[in-house]
Protein backbone atom coordinates (compact mmCIF):
# COMPACT_ATOMS: atom_id res chain seq x y z
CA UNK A 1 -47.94 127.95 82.06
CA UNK A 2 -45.43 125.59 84.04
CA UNK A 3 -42.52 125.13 82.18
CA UNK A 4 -40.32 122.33 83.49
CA UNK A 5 -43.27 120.41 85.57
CA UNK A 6 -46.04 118.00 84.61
CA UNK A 7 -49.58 118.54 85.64
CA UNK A 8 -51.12 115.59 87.37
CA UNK A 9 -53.73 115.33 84.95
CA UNK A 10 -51.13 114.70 82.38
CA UNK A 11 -48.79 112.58 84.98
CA UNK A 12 -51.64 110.15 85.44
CA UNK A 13 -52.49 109.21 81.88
CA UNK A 14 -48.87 108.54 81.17
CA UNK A 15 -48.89 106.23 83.98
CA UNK A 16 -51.58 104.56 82.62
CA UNK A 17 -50.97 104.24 79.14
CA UNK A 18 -47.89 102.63 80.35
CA UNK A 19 -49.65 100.12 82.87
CA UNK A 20 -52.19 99.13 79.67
CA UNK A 21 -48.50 98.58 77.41
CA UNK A 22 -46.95 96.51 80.05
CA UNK A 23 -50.08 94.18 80.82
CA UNK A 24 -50.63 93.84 76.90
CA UNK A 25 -46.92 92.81 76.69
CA UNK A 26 -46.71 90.51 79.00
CA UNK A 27 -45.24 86.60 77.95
CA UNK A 28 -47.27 84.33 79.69
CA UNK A 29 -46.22 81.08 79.96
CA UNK A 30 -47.76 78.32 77.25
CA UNK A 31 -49.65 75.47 78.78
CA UNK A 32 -50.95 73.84 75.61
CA UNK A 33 -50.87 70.37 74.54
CA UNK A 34 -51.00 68.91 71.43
CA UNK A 35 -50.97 65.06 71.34
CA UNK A 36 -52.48 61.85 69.54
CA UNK A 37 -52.06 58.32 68.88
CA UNK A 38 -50.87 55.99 66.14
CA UNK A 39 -52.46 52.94 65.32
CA UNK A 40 -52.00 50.52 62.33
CA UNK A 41 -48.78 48.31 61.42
CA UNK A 42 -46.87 50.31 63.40
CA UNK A 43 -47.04 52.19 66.74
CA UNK A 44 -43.53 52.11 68.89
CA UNK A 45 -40.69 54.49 67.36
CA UNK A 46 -42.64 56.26 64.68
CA UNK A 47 -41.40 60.22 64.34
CA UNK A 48 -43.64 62.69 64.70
CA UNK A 49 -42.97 66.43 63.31
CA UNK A 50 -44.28 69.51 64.32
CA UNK A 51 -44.05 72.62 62.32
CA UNK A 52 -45.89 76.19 62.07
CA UNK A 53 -45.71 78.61 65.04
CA UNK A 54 -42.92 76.69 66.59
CA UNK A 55 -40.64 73.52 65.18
CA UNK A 56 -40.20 70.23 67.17
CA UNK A 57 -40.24 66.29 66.81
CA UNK A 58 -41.31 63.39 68.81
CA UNK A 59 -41.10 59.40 69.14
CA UNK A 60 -44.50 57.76 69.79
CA UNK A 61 -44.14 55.32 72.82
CA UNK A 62 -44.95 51.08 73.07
CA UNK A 63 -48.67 51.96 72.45
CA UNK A 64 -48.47 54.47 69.57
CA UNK A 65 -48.79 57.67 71.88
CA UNK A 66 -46.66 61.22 71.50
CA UNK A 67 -47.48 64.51 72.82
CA UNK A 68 -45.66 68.09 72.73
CA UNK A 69 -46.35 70.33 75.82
CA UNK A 70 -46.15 73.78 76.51
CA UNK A 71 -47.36 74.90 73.08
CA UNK A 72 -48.14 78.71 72.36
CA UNK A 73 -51.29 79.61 70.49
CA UNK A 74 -50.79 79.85 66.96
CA UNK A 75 -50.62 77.21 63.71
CA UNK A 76 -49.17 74.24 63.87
CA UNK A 77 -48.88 70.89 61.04
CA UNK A 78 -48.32 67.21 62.34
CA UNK A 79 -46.41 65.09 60.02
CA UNK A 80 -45.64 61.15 61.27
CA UNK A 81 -42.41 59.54 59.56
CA UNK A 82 -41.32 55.79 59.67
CA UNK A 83 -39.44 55.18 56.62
CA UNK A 84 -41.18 51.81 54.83
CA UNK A 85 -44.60 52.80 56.18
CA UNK A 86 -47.08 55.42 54.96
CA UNK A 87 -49.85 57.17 57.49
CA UNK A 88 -53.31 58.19 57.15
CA UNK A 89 -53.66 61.20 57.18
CA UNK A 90 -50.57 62.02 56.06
CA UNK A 91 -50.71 65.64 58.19
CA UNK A 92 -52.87 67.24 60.04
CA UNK A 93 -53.35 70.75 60.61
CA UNK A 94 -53.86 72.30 63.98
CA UNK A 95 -54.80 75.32 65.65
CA UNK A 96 -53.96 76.35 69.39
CA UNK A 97 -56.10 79.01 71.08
CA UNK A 98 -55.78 78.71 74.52
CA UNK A 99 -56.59 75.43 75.02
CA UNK A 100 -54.47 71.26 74.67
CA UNK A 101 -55.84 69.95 71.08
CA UNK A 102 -56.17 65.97 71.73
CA UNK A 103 -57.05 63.10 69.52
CA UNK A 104 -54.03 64.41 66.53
CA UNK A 105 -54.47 60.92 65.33
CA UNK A 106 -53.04 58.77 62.47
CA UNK A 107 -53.10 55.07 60.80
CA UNK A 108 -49.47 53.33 59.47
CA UNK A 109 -49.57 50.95 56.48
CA UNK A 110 -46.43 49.32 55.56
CA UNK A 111 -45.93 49.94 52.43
CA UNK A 112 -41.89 48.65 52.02
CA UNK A 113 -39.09 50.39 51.34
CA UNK A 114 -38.18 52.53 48.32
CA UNK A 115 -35.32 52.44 45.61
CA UNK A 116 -34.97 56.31 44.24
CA UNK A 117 -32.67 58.14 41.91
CA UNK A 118 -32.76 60.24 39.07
CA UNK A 119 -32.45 59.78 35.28
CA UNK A 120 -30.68 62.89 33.26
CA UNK A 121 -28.76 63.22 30.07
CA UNK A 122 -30.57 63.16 26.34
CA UNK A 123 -34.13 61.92 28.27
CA UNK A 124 -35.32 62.09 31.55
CA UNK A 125 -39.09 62.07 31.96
CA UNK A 126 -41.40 58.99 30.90
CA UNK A 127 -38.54 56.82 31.45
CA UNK A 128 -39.78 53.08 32.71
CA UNK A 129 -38.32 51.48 36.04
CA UNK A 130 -38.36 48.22 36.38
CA UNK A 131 -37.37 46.45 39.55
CA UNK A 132 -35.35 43.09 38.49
CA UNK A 133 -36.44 40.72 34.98
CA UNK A 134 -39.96 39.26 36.82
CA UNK A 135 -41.00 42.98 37.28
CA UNK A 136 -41.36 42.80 41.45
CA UNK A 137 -42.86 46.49 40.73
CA UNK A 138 -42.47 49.02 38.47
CA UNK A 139 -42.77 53.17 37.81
CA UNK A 140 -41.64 55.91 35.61
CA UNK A 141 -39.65 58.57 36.21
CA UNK A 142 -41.01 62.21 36.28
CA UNK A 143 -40.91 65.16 34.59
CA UNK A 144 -37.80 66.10 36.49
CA UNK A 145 -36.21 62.28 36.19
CA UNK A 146 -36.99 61.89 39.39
CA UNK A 147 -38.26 57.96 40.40
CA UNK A 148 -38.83 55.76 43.13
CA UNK A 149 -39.41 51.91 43.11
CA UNK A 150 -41.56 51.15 46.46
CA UNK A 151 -43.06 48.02 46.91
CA UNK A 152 -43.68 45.87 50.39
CA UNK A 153 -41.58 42.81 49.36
CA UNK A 154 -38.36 45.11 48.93
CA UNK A 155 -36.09 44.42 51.67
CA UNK A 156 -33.06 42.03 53.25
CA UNK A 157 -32.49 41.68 50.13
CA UNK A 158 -30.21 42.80 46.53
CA UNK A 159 -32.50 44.33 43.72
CA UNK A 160 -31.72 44.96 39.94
CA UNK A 161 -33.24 48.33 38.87
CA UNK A 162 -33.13 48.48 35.23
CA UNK A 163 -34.36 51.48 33.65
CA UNK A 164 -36.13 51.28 29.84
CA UNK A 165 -37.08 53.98 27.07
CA UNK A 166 -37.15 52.75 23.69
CA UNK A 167 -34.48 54.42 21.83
CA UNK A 168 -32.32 55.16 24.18
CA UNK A 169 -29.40 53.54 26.35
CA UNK A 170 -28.47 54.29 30.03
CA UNK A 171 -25.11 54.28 32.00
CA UNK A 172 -24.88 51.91 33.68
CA UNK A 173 -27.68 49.49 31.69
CA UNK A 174 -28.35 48.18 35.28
CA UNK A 175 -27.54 48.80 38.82
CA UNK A 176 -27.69 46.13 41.77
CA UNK A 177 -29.44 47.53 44.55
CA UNK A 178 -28.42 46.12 48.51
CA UNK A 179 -31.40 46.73 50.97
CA UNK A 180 -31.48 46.19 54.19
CA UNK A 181 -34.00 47.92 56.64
CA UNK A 182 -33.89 51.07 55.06
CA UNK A 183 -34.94 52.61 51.78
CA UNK A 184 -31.96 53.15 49.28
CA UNK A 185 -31.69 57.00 47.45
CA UNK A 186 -29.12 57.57 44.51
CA UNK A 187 -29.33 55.17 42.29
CA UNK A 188 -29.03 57.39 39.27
CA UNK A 189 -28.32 56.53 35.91
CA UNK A 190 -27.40 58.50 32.46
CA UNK A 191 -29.57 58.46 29.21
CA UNK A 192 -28.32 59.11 26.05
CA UNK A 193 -29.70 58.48 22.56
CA UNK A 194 -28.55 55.06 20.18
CA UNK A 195 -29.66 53.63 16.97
CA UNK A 196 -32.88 51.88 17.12
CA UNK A 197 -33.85 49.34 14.78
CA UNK A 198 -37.23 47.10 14.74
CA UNK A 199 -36.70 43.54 13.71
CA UNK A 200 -39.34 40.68 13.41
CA UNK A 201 -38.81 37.12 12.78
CA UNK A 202 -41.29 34.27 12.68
CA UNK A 203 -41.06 30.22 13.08
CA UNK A 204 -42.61 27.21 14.38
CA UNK A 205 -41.63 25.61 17.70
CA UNK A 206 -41.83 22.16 19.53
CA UNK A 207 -41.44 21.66 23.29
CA UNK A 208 -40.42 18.60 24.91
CA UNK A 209 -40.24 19.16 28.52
CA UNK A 210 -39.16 15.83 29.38
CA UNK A 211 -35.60 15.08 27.06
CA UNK A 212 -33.93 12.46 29.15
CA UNK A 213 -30.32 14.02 28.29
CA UNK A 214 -30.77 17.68 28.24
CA UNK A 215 -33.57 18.78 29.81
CA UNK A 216 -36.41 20.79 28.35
CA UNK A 217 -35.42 21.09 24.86
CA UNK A 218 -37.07 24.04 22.99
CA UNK A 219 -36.54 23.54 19.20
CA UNK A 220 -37.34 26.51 17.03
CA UNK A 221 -37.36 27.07 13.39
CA UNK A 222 -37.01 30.71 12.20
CA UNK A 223 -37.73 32.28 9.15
CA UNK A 224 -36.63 35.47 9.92
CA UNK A 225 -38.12 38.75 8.11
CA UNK A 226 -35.88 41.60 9.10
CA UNK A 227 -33.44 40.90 12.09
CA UNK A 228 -30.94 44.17 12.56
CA UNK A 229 -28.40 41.85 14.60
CA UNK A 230 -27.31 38.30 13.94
CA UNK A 231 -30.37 36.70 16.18
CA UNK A 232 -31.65 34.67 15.10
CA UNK A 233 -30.93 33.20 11.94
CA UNK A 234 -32.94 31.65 9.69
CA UNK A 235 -32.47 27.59 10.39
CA UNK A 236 -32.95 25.56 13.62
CA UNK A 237 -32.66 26.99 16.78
CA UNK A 238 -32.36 23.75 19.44
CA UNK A 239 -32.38 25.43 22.93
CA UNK A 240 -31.59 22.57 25.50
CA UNK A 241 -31.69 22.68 29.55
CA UNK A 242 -34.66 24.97 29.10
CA UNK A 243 -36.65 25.51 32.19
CA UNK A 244 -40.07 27.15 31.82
CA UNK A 245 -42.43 27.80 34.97
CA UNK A 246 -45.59 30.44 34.99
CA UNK A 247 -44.41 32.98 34.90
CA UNK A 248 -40.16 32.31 33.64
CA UNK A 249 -38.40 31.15 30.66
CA UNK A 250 -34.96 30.29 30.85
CA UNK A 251 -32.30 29.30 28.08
CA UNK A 252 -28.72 29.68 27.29
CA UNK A 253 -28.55 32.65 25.22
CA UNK A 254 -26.12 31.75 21.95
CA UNK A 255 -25.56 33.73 18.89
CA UNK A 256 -25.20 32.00 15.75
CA UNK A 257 -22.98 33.72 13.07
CA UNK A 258 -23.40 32.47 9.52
CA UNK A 259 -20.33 30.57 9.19
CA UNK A 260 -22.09 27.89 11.81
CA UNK A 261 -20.13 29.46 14.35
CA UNK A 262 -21.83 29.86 18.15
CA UNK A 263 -21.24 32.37 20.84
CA UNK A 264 -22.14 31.57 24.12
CA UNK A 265 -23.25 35.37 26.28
CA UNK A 266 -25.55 33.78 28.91
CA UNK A 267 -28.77 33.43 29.44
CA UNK A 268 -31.84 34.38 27.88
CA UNK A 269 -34.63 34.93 30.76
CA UNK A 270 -37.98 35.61 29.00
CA UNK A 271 -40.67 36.54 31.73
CA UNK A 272 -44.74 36.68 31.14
CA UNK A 273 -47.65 37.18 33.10
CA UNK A 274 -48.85 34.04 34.93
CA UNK A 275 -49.69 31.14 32.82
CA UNK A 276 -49.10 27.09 33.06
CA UNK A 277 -45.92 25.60 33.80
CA UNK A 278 -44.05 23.56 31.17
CA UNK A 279 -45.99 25.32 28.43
CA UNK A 280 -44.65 28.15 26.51
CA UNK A 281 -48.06 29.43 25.15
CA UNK A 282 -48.13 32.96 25.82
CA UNK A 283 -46.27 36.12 25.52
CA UNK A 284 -42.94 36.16 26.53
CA UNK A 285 -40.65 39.44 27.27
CA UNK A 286 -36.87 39.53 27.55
CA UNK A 287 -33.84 41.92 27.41
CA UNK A 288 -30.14 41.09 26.29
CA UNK A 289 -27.27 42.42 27.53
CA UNK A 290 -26.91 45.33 25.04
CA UNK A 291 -30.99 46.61 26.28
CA UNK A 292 -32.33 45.15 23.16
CA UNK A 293 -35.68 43.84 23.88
CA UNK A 294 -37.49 40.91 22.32
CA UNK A 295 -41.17 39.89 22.82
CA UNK A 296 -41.89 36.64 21.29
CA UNK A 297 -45.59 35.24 20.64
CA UNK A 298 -45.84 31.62 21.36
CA UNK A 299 -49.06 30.29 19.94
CA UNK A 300 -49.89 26.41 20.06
CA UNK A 301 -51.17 24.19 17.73
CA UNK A 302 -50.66 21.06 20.03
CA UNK A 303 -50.84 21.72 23.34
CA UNK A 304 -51.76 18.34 25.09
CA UNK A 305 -49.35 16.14 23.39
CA UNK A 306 -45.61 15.65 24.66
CA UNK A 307 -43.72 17.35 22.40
CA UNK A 308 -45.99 20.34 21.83
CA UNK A 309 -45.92 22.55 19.08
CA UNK A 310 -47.02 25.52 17.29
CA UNK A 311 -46.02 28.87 15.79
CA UNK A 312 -44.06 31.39 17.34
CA UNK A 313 -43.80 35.35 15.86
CA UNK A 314 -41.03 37.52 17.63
CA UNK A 315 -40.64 41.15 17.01
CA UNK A 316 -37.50 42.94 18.18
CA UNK A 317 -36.67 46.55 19.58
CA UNK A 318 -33.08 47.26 19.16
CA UNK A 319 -31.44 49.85 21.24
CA UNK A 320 -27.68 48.69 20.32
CA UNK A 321 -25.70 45.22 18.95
CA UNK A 322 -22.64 45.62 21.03
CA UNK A 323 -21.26 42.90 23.21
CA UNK A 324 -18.87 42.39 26.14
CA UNK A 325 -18.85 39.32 28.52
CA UNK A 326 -16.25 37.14 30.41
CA UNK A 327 -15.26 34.20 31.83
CA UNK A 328 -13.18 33.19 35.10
CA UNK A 329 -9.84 31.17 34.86
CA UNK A 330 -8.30 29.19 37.86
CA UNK A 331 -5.50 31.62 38.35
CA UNK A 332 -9.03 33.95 39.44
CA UNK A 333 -8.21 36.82 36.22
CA UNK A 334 -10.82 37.19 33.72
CA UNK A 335 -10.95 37.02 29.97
CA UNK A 336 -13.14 39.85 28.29
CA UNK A 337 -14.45 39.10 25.10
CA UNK A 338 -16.41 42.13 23.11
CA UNK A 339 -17.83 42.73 19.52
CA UNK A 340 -20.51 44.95 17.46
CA UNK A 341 -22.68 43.94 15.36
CA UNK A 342 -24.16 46.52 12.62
CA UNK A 343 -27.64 46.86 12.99
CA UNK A 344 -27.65 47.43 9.22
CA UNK A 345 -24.68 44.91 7.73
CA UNK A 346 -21.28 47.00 7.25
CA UNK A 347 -23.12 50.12 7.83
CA UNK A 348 -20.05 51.50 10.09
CA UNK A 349 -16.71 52.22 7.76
CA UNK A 350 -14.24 51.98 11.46
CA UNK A 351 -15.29 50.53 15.23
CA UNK A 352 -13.00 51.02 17.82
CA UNK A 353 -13.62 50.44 22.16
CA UNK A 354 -11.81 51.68 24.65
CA UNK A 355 -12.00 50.28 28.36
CA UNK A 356 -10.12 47.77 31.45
CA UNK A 357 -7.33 46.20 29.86
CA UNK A 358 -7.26 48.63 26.75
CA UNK A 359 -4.42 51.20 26.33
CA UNK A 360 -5.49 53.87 24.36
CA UNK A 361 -8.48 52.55 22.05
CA UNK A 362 -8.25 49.33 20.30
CA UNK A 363 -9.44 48.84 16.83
CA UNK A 364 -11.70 46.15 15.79
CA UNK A 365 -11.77 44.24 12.52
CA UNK A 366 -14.89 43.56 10.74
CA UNK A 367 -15.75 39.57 9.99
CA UNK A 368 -17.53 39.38 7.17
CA UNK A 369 -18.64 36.37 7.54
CA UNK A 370 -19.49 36.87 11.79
CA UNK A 371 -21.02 40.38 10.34
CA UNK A 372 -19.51 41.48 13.19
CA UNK A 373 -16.58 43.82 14.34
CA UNK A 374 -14.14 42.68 17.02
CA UNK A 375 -10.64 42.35 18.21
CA UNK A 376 -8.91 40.48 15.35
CA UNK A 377 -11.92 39.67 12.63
CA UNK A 378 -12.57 36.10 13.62
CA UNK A 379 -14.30 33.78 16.27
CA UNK A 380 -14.09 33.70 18.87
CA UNK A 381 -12.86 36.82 18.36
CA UNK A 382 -9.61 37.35 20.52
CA UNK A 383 -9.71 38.30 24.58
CA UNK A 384 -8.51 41.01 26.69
CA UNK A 385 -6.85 40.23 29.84
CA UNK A 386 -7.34 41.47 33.14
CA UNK A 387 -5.80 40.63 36.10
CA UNK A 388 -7.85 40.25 39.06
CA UNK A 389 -5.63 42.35 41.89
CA UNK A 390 -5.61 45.32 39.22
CA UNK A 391 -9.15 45.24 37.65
CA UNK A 392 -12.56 44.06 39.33
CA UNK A 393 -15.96 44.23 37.66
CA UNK A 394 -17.91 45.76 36.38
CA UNK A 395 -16.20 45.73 33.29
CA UNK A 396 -17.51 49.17 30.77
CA UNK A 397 -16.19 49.35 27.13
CA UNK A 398 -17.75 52.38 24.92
CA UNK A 399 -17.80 51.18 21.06
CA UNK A 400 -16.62 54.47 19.23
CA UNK A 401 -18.67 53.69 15.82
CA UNK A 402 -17.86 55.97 12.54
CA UNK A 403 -20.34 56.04 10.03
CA UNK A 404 -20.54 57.87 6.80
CA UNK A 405 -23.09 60.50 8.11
CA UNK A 406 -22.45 60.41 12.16
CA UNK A 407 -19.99 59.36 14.68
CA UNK A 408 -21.67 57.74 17.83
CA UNK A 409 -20.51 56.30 21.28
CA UNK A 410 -22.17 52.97 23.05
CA UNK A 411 -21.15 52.20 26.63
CA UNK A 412 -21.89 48.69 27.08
CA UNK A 413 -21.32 47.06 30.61
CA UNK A 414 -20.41 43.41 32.04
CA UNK A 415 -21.63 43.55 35.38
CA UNK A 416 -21.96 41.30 38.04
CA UNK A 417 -21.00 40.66 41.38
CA UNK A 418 -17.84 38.46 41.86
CA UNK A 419 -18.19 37.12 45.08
CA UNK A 420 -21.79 35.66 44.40
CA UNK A 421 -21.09 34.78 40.27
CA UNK A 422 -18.78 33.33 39.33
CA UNK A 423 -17.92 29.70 41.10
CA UNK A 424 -14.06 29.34 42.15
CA UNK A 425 -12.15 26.29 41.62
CA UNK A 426 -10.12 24.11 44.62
CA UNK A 427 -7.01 25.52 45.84
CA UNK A 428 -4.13 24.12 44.43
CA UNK A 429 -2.96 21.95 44.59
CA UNK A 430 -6.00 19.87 45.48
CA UNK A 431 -7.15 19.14 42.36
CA UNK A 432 -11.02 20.52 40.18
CA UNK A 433 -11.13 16.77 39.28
CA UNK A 434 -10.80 12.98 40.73
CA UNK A 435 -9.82 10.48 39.04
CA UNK A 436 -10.84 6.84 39.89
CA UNK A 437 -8.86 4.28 38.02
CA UNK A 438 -10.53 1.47 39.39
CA UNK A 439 -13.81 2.16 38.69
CA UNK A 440 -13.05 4.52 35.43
CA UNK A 441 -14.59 7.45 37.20
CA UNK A 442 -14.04 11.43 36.48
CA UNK A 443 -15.74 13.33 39.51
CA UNK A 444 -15.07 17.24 38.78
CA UNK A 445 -15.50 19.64 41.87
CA UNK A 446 -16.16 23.36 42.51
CA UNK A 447 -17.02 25.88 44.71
CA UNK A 448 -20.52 27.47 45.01
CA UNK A 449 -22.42 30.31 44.65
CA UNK A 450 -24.63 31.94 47.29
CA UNK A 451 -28.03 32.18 45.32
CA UNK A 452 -27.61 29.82 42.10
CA UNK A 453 -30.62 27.41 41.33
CA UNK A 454 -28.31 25.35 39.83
CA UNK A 455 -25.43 24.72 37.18
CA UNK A 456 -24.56 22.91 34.34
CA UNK A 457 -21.16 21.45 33.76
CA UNK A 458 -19.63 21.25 29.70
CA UNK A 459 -16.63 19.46 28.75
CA UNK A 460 -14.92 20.43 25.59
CA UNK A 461 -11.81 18.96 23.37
CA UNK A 462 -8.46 20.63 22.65
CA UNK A 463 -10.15 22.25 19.78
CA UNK A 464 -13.66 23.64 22.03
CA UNK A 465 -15.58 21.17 20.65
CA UNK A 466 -18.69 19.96 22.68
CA UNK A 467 -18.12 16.59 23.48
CA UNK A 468 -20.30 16.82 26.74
CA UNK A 469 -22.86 18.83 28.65
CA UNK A 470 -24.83 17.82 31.86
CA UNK A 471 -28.43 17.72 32.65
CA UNK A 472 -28.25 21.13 35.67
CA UNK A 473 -27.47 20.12 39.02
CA UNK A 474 -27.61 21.93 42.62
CA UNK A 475 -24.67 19.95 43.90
CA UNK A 476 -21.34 21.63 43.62
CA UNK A 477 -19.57 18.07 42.16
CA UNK A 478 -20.82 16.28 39.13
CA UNK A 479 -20.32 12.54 37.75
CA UNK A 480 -18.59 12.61 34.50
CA UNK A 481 -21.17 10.62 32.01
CA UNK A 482 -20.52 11.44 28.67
CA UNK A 483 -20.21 8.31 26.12
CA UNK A 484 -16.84 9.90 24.91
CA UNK A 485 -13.93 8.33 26.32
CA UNK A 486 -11.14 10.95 26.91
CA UNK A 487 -7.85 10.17 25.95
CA UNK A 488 -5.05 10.56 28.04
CA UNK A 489 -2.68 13.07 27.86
CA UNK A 490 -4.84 15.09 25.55
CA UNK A 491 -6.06 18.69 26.78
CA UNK A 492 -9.50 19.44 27.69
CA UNK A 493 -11.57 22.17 28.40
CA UNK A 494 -14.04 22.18 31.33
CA UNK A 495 -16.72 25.07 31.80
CA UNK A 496 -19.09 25.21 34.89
CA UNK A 497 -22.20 27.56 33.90
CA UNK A 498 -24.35 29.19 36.91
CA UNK A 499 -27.97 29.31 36.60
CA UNK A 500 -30.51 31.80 38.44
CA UNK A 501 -28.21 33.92 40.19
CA UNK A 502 -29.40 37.18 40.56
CA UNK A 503 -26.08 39.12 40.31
CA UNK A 504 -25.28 38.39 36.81
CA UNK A 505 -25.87 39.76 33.93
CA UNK A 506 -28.52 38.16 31.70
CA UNK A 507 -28.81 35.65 35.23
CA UNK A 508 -25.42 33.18 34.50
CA UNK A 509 -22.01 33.01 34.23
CA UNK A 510 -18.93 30.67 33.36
CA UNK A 511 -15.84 29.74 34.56
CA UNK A 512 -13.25 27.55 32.33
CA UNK A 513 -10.04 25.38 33.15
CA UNK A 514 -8.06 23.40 31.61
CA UNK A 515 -6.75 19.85 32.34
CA UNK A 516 -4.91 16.84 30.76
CA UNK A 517 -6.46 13.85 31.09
CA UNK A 518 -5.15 11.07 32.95
């Protein structure tokens, strides 16, 4: 026995158990590479991930090429990013054992940029995006609310995503989308459940695309069956300075009350899939301010003869009949006008809105001859009025409505964007108008707006009577060639409509001033 020494037997195979623990623990140093190419749409710049056994990222080079060097042995995933493109294969998985894996290659497509956000509130999934009224591209949202609107003509460019479940209304009703060259996240909006009404209404219809003094002139004749708002009417429906290509419908979008009253809120743009120009045969979709949407069934009877005709059949999904919109003055303030209409007449027992301009909640008045509720009980129905250095659109009202069984609440938005809407009049003090007394000639001038197609000029009396209304122009000036003569010193009222702008709502807007004439 030798207590405090080691035999050598038992001295060696300590030493070597510890020789075989070093050597097994030794790091060597990694010499693996793991590289590839990109080919496709788009090779320089693209971002290339690698995750697994270790974590790092890459930029491919002029010709599409990226490697990472020094790479252990282990599992590793290869994800390319380019935002606006997608690659095929999306990953790739990859295993290191000792040896550089090569040939980690992948194809770009562009496939555009994306608009994304989320829908919550009283519905989320199965609700329908649409990217602005001609329907560029659309999708639904997902289970979780979740969406994104990806298509490749979406860029340099502003967007209205509108989103669409029948039976309920969303906050805000649209949102106008900037993109650039990068995809936009957070455009989120709010659902939350409203009346919803069906309506239908049938008529017949002529179409005379080539009206010397107005235009197209659409002339409709409605026999409505059950309409929950106040459009239409049954009567005649003439529609003037209507413009209908393949695919677009355009007409100034009027209510008319049944004391022969009109309201003027914009424009109507009806969209379908691609037909032939100049006729309205086919099936039209549009939406109105409120989300109320209207598909009307154009059928003709006469097709080849100038005016055509035929029958029309229009059935109506109402999500809400309340109303805001606004005009510009010269002083640059707006005037808000606003109203609700009971989908069933008188249905509500009190309507009152609160919103810009509003202290506290204002209470409307029911017209019982309008069948509408607003400001003071008539038409046009009073204004607010909101100073331009203190309020700035979008302009959102919520119509508290009391019922006998329920209380509910409707937001309901103007929106638009006032540097590209709304057209501006001269400084003063150069005048809006000229006034050549030689010749007798009234020249009226304003300033345009970035995108409009065109706009239409209307001249009223001291009393807002229509006494004149232009065929639409793209100049920014227009001739004065109305057979009224204006008498001077009397007031008149001049209002300057924009057509196809994209920042609008319902595509237009107006702008009044006032003059005396000379």
């Amino acid at each position: 026995m030798n207590i405090g020494k080691i035999s050598t037997p038992v001295l060696l195979s300590f030493l070597i158990i510890m020789f075989i623990t070093v050597i097994g623990c030794e790091k060597k140093s990694a010499t693996s590479v793991i590289s590839g190419t990109v080919s496709g749409d788009l090779k320089k710049g693209i971002t290339i991930n690698l995750t697994g056994a270790a974590t790092a990222s890459t930029t491919t080079d002029t010709s599409g090429n990226y490697s990472f060097t020094n790479q252990e042995n282990g599992n590793y995933i290869v994800t390319p990013y380019f935002d606006g493109y997608t690659f095929s294969p999306t990953s790739t998985n990859v295993a290191v054992s000792g040896a550089s894996v090569t040939g980690i290659n992948f194809t770009s497509t562009h496939s555009g940029y994306g608009i994304s956000g989320t829908v919550t509130g009283a519905v989320a999934a199965n609700v329908t995006l649409t990217l602005d009224d001609l329907n560029l591209t659309t999708t639904t949202t997902d289970s979780n609310g979740n969406y994104t609107l990806r298509s490749t003509d979406i860029g340099n460019n502003t967007y209205i995503v509108k989103p669409y479940l029948a039976g309920y209304k969303f906050n805000p009703y649209t949102q106008s989308v900037p993109v650039g060259n990068a995809s936009v996240t957070g455009k989120d909006f709010v659902s939350s459940s409203v009346y919803t009404a069906a309506g239908s209404a049938t008529g017949t219809y002529t179409w005379d695309p080539t009206t010397a003094t107005t235009g197209g002139e659409l002339t409709i004749t409605w026999t409505p069956e059950t309409v929950p708002c106040n459009w239409p009417q049954a009567g005649t429906d003439a529609e003037k300075f209507v413009t209908i290509t393949n695919t677009t419908m355009t007409w100034p979008n009027t209510i008319q009350w049944p004391s022969d009253e009109i309201a003027w809120l914009g424009m109507m743009i009806w969209t379908r899939t691609n037909a032939t120009a100049n006729d309205p045969a086919g099936v039209w979709t549009a939406y109105d301010q409120s989300g109320n949407k209207y598909t009307a069934t154009f059928t003709a009877t006469v097709p080849a003869t100038t005016p055509a005709s035929g029958s029309i059949s229009l059935v109506e999904n109402i999500v809400a009949c309340s109303y805001v919109w606004s005009e510009v003055i010269p002083s640059g303030d707006y005037h808000v006008s606003l109203s609700y209409q009971d989908p069933q007449p008188k249905k509500a027992t009190s309507v009152s809105v609160t919103g810009p301009g509003i202290s506290g909640s204002q209470i409307l008045t029911y017209n019982n001859a309008a069948g509408e509720w607003n400001i003071n009980g008539t038409r046009p129905g009073g204004v607010i009025d909101l100073a331009s250095f203190l309020q700035t659109p979008p302009f959102t009202y919520t119509f508290t409505v009391t019922e006998p069984e329920t209380v509910s609440e409707i937001t309901t938005t103007w929106t638009w964007d006032e540097k590209s809407c709304f057209v501006n009049w001269p400084t003063f003090p150069n005048p809006f108008y000229n006034w050549a007394p030689l010749t007798k000639t009234l020249t009226f001038y304003w300033t345009g707006v970035t995108d409009a197609s065109g706009y239409v000029v209307q001249l009223k009396d001291s009393n807002y009577n229509l006494i004149w209304e232009s065929l639409e122009t793209t100049a920014n000036s227009i001739v004065y060639s109305g057979a009224a003569v204006l008498t001077s010193g009397d007031t008149y009222y001049l209002y300057v409509q924009v057509r196809g702008t994209s920042y609008c709502a319902n595509g237009t807007s107006y702008a009044e001033v006032s003059f005396i004439a000379p």
